[in-house]
N, C-alpha and C. Protein backbone atom coordinates (compact mmCIF):
# COMPACT_ATOMS: atom_id res chain seq x y z
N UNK A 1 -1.87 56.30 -5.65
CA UNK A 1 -2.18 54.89 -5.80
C UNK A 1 -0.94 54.18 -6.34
N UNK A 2 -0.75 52.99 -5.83
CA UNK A 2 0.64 52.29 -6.02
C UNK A 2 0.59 51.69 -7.23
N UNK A 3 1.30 51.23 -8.05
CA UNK A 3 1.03 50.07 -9.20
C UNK A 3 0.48 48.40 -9.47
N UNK A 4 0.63 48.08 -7.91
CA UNK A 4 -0.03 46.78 -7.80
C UNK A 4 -1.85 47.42 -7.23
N UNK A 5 -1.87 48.73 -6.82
CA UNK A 5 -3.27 49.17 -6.69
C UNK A 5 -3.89 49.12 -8.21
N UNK A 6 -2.93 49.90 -8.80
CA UNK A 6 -3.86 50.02 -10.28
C UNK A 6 -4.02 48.63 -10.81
N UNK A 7 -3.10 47.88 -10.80
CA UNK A 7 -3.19 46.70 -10.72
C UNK A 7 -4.63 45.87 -11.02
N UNK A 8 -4.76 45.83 -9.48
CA UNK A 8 -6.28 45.30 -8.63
C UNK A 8 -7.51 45.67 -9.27
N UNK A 9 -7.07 47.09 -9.69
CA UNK A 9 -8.28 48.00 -9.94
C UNK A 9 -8.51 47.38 -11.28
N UNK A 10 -7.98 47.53 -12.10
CA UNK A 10 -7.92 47.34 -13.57
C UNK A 10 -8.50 45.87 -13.67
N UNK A 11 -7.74 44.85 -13.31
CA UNK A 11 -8.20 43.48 -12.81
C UNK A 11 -10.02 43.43 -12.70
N UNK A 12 -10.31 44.28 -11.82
CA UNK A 12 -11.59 44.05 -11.55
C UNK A 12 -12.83 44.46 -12.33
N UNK A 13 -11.73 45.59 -13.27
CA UNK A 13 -12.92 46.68 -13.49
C UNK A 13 -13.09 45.25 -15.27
N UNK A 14 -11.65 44.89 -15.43
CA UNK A 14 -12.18 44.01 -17.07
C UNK A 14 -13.06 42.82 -16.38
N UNK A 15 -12.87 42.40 -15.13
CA UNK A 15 -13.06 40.80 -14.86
C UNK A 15 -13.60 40.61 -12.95
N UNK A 16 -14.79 41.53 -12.61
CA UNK A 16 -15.17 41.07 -11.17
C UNK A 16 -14.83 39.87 -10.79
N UNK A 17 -13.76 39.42 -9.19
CA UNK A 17 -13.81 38.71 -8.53
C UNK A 17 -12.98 37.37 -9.39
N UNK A 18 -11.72 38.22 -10.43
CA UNK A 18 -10.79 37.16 -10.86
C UNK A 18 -9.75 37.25 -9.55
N UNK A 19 -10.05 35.67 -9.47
CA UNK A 19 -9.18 35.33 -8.32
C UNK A 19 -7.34 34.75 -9.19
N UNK A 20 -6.50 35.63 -8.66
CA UNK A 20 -4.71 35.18 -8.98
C UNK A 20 -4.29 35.57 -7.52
N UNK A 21 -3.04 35.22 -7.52
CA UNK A 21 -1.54 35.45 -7.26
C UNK A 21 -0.65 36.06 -7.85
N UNK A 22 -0.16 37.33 -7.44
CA UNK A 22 0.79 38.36 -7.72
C UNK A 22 1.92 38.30 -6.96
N UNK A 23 3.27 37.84 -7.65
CA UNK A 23 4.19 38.11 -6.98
C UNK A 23 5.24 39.46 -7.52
N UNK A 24 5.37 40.35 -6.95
CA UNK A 24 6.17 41.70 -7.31
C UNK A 24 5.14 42.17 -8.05
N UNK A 25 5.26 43.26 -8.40
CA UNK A 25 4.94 44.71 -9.52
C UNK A 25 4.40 44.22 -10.77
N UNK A 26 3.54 44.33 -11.35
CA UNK A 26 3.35 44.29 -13.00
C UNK A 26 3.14 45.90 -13.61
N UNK A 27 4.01 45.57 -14.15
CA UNK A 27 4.79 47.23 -14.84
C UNK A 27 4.55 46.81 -16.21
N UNK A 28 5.10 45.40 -17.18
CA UNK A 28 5.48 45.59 -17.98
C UNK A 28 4.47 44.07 -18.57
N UNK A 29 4.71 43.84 -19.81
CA UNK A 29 4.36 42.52 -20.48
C UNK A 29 4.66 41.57 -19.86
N UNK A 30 6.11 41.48 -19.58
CA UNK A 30 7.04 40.11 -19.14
C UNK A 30 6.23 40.10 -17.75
N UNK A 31 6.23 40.95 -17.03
CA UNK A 31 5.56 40.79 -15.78
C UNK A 31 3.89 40.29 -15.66
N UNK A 32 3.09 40.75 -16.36
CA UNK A 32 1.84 40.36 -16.32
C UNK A 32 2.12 38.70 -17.45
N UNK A 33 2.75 38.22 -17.68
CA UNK A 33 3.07 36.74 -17.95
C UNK A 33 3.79 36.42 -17.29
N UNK A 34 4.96 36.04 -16.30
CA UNK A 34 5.48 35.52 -15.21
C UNK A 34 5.35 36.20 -14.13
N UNK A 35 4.59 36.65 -13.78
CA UNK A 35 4.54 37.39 -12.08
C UNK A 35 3.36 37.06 -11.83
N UNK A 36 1.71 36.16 -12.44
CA UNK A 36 0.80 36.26 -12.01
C UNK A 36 0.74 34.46 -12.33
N UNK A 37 -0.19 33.54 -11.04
CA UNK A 37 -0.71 32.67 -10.92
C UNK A 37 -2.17 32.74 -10.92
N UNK A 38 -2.75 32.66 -12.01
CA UNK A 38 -4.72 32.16 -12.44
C UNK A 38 -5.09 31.03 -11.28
N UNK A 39 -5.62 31.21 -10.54
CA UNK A 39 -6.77 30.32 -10.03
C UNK A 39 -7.81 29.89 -11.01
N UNK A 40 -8.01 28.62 -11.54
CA UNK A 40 -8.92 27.98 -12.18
C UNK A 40 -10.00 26.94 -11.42
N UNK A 41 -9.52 26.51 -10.11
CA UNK A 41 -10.47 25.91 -9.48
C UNK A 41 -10.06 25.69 -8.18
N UNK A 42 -10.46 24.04 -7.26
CA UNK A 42 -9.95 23.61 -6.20
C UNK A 42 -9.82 22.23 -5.87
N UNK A 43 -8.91 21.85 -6.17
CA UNK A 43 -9.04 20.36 -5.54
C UNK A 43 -8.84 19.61 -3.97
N UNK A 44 -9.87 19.49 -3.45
CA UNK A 44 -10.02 19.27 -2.17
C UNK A 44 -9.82 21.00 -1.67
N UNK A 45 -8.29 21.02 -0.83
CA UNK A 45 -8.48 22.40 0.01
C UNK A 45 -7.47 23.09 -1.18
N UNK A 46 -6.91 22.27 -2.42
CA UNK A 46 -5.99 23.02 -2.66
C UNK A 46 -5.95 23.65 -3.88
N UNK A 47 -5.72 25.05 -4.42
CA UNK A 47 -5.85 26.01 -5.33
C UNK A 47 -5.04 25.30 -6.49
N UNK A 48 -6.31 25.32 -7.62
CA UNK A 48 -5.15 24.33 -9.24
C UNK A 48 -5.18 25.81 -9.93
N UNK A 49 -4.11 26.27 -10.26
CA UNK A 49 -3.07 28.06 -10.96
C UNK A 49 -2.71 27.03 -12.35
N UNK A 50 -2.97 28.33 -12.98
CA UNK A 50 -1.91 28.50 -14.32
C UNK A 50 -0.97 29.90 -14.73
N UNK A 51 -0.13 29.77 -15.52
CA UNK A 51 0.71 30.90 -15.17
C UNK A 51 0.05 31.19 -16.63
N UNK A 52 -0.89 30.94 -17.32
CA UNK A 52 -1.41 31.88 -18.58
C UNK A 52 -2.94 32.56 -18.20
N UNK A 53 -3.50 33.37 -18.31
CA UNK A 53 -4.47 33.65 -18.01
C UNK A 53 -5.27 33.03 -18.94
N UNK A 54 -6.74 32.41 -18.05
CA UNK A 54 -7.24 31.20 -18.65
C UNK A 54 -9.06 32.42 -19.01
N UNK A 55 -8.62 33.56 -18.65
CA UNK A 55 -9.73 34.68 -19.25
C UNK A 55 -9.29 35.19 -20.82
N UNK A 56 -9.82 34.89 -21.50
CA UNK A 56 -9.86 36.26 -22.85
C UNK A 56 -9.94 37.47 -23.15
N UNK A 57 -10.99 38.06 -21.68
CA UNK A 57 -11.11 39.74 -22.09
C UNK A 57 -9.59 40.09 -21.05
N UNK A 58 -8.82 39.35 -20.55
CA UNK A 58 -8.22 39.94 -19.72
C UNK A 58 -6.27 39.57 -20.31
N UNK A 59 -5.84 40.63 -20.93
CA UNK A 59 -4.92 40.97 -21.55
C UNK A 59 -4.18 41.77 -21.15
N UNK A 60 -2.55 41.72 -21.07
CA UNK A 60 -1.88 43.08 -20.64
C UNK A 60 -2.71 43.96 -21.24
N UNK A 61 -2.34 44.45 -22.71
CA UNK A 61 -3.11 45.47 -23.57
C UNK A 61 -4.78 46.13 -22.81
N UNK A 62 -5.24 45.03 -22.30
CA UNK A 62 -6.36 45.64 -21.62
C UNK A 62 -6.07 46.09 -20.55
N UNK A 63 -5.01 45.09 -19.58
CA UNK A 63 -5.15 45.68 -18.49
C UNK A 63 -4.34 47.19 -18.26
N UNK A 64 -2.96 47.19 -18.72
CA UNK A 64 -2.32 48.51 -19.35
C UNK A 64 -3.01 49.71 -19.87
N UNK A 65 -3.87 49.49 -20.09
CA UNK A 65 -5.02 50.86 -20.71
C UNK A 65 -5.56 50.85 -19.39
N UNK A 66 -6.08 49.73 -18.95
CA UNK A 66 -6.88 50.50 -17.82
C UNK A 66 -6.12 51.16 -16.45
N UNK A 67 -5.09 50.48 -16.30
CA UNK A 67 -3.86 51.11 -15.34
C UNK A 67 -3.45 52.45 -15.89
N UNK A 68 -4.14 52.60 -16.81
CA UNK A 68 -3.15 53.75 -17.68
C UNK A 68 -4.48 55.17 -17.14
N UNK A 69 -5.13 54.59 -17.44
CA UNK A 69 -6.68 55.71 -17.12
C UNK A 69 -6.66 56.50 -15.33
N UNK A 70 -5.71 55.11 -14.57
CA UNK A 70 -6.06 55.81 -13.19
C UNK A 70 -4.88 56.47 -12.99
């Protein structure tokens, strides 16, 4: 399994059906804070992102443990 798999996986398993944007690898801290765009809603056809995650249970620290398990 690749690292943007564990990724996905981990993603889903803290937070079903959180919708982002991943650009490159999240390996590290710096990466899971500038490499991911949050979907928070839609205006008209078009996707409104934040580059902080606008979830609470969903933390490197969380997600890193759970990438860490597979």
């Amino acid at each position: 399994m690749t690292n943007i798999e564990k990724f996905w996986k981990a993603l889903n398993t803290l937070r079903a059906n959180t919708e982002c944007t991943v650009s490159g690898d999240i390996l590290t801290e710096d990466n899971f804070n500038n490499n991911i765009k949050w979907n928070t809603g839609v205006d008209g056809e078009t996707a409104i992102v934040t580059s902080s995650c606008p979830h609470s249970e969903i933390t490197w620290t969380a997600i890193k443990a759970e990438m860490d398990k597979l």
